[in-house]
PDB file of N, CA and C in Angstrom:
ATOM      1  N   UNK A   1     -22.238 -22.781  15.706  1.00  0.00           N
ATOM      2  CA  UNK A   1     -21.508 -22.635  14.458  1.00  0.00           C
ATOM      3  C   UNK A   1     -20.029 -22.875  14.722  1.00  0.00           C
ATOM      4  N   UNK A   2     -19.692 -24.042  13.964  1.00  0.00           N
ATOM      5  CA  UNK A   2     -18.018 -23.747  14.238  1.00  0.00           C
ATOM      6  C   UNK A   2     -17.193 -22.888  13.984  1.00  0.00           C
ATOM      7  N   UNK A   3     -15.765 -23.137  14.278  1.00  0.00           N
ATOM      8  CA  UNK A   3     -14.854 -21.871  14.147  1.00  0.00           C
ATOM      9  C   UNK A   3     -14.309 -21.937  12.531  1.00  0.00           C
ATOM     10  N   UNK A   4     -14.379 -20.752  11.660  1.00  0.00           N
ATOM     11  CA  UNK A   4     -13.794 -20.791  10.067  1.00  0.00           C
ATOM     12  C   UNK A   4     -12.782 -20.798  10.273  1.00  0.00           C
ATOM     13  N   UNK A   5     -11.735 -22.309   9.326  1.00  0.00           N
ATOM     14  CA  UNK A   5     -10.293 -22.222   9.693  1.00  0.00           C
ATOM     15  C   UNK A   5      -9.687 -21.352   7.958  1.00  0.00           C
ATOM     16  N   UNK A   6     -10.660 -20.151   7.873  1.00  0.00           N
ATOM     17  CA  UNK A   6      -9.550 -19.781   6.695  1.00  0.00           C
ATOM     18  C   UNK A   6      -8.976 -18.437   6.530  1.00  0.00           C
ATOM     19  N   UNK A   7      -7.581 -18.444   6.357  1.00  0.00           N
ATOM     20  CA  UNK A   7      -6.884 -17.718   6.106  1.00  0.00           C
ATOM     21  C   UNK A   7      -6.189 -16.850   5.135  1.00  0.00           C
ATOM     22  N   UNK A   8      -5.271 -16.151   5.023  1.00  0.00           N
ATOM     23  CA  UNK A   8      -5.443 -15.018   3.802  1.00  0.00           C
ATOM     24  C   UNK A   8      -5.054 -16.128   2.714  1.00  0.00           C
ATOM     25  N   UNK A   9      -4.288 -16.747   2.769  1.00  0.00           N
ATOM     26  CA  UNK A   9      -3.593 -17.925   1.932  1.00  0.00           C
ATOM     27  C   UNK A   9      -4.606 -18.311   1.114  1.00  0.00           C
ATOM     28  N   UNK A  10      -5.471 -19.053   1.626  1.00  0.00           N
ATOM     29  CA  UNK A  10      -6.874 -19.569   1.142  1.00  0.00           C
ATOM     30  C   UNK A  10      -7.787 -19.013   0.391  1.00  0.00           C
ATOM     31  N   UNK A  11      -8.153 -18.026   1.136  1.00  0.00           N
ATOM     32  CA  UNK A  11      -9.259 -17.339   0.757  1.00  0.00           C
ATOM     33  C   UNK A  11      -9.204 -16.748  -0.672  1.00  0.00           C
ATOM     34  N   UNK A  12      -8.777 -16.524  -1.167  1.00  0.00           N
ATOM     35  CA  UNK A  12      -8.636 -15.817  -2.816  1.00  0.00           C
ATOM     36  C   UNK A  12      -9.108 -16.944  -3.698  1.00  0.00           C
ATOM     37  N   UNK A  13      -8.554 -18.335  -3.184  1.00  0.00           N
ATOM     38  CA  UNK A  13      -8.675 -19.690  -4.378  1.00  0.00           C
ATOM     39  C   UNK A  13     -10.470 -19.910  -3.632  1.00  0.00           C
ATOM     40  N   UNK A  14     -10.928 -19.643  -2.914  1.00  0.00           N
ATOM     41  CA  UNK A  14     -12.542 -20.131  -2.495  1.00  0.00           C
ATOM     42  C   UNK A  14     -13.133 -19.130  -3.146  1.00  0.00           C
ATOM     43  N   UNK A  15     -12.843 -17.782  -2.730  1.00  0.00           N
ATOM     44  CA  UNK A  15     -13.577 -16.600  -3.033  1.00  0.00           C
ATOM     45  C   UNK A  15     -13.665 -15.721  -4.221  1.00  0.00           C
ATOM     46  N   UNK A  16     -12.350 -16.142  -5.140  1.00  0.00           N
ATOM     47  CA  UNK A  16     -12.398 -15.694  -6.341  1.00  0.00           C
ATOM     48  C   UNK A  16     -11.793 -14.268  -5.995  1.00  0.00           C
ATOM     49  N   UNK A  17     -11.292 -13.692  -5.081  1.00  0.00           N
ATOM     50  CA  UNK A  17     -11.014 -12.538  -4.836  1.00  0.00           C
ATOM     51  C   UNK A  17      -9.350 -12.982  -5.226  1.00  0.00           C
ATOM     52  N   UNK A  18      -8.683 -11.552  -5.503  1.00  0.00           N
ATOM     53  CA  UNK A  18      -6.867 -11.643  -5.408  1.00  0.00           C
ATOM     54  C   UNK A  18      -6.282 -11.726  -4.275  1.00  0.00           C
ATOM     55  N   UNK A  19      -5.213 -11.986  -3.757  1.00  0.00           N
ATOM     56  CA  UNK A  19      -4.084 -12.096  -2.613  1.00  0.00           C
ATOM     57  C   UNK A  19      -3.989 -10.755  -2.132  1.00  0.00           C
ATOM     58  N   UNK A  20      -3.900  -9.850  -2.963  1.00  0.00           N
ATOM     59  CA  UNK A  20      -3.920  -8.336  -2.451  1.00  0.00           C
ATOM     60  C   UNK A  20      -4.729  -7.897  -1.952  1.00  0.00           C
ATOM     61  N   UNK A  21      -6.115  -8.305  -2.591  1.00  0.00           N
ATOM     62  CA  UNK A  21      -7.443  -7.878  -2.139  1.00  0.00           C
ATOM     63  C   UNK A  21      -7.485  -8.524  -0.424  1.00  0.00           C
ATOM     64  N   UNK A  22      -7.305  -9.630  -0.425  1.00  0.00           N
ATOM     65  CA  UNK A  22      -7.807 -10.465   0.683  1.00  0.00           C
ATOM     66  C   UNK A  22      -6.270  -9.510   1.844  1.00  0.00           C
ATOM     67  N   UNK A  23      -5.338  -9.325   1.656  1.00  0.00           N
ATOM     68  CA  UNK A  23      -4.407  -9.308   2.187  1.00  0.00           C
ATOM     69  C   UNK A  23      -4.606  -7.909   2.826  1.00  0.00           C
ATOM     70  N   UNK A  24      -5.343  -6.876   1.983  1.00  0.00           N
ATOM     71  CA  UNK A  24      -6.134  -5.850   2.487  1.00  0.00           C
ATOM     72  C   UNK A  24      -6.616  -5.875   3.721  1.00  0.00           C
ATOM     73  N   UNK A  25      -7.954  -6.983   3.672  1.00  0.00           N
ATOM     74  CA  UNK A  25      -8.837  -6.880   4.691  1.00  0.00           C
ATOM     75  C   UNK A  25      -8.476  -7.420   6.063  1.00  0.00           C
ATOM     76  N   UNK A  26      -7.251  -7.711   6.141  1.00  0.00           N
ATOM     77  CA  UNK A  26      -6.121  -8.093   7.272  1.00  0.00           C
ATOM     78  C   UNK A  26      -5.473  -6.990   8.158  1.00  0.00           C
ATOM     79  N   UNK A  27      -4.986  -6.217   6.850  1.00  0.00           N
ATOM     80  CA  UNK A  27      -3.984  -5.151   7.289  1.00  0.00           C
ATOM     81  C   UNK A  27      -4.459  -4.141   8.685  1.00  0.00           C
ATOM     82  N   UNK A  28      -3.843  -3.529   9.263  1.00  0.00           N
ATOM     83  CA  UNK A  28      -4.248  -2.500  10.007  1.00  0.00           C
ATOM     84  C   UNK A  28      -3.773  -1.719  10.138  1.00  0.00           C
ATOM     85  N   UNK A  29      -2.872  -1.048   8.713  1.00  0.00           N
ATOM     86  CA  UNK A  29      -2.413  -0.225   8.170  1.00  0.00           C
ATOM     87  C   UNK A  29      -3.037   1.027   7.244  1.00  0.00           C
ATOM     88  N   UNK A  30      -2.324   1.899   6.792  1.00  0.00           N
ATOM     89  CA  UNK A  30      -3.507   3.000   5.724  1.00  0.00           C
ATOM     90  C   UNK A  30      -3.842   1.955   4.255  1.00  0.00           C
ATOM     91  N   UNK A  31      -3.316   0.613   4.150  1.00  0.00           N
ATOM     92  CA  UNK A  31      -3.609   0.344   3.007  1.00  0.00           C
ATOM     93  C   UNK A  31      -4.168  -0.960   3.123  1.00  0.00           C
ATOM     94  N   UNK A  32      -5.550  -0.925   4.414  1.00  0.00           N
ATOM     95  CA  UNK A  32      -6.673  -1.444   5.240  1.00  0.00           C
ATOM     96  C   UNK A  32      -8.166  -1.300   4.207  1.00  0.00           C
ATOM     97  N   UNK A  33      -8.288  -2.156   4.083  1.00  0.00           N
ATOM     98  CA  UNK A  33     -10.071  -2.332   3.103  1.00  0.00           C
ATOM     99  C   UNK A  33     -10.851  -3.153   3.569  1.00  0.00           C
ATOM    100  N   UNK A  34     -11.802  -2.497   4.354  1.00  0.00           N
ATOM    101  CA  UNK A  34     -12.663  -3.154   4.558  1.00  0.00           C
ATOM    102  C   UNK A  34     -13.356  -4.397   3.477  1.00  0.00           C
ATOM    103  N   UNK A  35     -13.692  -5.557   3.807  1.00  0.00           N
ATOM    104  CA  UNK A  35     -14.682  -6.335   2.658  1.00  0.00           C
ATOM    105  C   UNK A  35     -15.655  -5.472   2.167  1.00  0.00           C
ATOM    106  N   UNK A  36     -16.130  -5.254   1.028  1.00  0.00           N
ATOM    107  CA  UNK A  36     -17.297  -4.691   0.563  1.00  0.00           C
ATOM    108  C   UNK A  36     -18.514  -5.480   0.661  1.00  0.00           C
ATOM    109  N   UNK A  37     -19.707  -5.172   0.730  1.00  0.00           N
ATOM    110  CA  UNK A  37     -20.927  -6.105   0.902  1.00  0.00           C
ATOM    111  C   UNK A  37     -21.046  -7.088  -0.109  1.00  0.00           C
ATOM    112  N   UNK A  38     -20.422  -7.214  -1.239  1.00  0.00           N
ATOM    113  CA  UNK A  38     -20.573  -7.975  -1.997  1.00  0.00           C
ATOM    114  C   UNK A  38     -19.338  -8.959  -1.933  1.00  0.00           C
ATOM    115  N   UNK A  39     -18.239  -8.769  -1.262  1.00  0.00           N
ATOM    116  CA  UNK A  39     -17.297  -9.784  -0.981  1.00  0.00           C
ATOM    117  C   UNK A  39     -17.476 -10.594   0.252  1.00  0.00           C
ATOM    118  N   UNK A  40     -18.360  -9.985   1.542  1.00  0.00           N
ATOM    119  CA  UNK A  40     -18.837 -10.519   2.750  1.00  0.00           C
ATOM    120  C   UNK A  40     -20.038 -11.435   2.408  1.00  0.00           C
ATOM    121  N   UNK A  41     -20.806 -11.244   1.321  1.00  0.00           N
ATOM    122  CA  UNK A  41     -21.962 -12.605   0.616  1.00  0.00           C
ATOM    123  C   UNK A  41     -20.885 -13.617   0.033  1.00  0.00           C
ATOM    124  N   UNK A  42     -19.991 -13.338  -0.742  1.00  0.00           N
ATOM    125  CA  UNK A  42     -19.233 -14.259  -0.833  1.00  0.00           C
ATOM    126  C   UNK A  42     -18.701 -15.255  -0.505  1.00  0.00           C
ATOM    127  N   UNK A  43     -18.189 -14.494   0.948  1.00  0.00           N
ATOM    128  CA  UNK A  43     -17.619 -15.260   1.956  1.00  0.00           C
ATOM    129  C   UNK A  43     -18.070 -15.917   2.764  1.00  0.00           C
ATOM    130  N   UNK A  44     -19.465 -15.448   3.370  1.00  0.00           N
ATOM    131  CA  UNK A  44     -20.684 -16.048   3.872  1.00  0.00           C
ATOM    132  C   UNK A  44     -20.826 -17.397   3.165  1.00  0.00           C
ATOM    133  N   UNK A  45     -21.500 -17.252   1.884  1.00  0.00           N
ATOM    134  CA  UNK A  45     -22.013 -18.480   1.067  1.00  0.00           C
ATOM    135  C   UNK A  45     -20.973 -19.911   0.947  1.00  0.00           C
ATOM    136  N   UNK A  46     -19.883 -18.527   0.892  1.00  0.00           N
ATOM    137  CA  UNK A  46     -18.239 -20.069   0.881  1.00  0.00           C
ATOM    138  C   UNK A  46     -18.046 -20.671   1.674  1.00  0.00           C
ATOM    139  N   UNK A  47     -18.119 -20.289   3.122  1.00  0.00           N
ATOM    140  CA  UNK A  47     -18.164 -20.665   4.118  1.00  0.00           C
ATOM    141  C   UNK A  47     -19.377 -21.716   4.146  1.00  0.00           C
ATOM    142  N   UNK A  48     -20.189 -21.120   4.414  1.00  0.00           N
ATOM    143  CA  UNK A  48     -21.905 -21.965   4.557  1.00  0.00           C
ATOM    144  C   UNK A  48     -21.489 -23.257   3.784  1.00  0.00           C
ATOM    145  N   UNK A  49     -21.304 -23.474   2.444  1.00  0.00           N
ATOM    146  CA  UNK A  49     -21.036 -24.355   1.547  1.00  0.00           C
ATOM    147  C   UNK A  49     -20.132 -25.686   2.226  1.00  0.00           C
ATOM    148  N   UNK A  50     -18.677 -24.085   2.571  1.00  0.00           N
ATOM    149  CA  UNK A  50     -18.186 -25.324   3.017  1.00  0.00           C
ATOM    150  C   UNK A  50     -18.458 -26.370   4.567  1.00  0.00           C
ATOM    151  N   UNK A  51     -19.237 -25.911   4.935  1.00  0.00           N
ATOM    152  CA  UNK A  51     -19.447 -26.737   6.385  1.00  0.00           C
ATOM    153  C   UNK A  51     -20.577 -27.373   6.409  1.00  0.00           C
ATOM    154  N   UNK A  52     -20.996 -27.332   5.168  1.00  0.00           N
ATOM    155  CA  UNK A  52     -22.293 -28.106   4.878  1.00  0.00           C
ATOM    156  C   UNK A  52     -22.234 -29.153   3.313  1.00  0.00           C
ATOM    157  N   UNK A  53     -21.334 -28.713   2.601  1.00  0.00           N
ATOM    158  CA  UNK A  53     -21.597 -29.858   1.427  1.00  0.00           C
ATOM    159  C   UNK A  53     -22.101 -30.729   1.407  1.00  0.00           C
ATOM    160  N   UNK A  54     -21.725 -31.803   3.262  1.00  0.00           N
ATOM    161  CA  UNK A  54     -22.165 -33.042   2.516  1.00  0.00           C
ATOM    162  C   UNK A  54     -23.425 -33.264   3.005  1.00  0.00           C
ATOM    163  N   UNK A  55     -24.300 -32.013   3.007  1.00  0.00           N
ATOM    164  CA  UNK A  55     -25.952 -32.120   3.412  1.00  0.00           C
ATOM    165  C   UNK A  55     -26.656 -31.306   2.846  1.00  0.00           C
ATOM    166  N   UNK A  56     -25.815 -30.767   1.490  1.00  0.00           N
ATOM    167  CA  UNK A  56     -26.712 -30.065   0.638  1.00  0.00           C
ATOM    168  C   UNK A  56     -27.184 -30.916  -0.554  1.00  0.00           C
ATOM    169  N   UNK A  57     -28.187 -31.307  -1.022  1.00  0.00           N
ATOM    170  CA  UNK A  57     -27.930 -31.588  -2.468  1.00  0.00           C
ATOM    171  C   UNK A  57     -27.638 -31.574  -3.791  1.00  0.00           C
ATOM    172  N   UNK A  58     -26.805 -33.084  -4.362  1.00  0.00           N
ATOM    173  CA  UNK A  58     -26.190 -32.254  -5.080  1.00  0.00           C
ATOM    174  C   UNK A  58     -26.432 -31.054  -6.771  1.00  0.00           C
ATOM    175  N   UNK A  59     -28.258 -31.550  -6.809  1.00  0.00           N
ATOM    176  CA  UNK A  59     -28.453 -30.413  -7.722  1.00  0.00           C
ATOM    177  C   UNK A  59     -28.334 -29.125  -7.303  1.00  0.00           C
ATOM    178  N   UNK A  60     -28.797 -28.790  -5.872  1.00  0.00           N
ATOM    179  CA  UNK A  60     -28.657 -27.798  -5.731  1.00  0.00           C
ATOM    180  C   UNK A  60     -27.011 -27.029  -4.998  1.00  0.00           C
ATOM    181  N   UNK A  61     -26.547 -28.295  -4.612  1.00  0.00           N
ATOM    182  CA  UNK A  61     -24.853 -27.664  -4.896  1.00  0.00           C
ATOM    183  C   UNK A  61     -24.151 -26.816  -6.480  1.00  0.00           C
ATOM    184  N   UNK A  62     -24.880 -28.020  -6.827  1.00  0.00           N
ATOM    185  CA  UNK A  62     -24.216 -27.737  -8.841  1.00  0.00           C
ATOM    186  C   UNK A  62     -24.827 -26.294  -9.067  1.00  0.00           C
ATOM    187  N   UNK A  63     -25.775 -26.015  -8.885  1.00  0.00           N
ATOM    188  CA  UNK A  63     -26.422 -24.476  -9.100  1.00  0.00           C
ATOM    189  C   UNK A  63     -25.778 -23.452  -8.443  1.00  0.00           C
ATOM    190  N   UNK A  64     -25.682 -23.935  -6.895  1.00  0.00           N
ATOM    191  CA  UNK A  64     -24.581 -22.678  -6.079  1.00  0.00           C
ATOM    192  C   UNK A  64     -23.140 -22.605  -6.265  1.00  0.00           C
ATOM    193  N   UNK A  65     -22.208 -23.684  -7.030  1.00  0.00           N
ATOM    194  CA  UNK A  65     -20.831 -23.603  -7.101  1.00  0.00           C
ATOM    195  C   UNK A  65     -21.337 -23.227  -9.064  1.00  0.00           C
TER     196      UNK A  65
END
């Protein structure tokens, strides 16, 4: 599996999550948030997507985006 090149910058415009939110799961401070299980499927699938688009098809791209 390759290495994910994405960063807090990014991640909000793929994931649909906010800058704060994402900027959270960085921190290692008291105002530190873990991803919730439903933002780690997210990120999973975004990922997956993206390192695979051009071998998914595209009906079934159009269904997952």
């Amino acid at each position: 599996m390759s290495e994910s090149h994405h960063t807090p910058a990014t991640q909000p415009q793929i994931c649909s999550r906010s800058p704060t939110t994402v900027q959270r799961w960085f921190k290692r401070d008291r105002n530190y948030r873990s991803p919730k299980r439903c933002d780690l499927y997210d990120l999973a699938l975004m990922d997956f997507l993206l390192e695979h688009f051009e071998e998914i098809p595209t009906e079934l791209f159009n269904l997952l985006c």
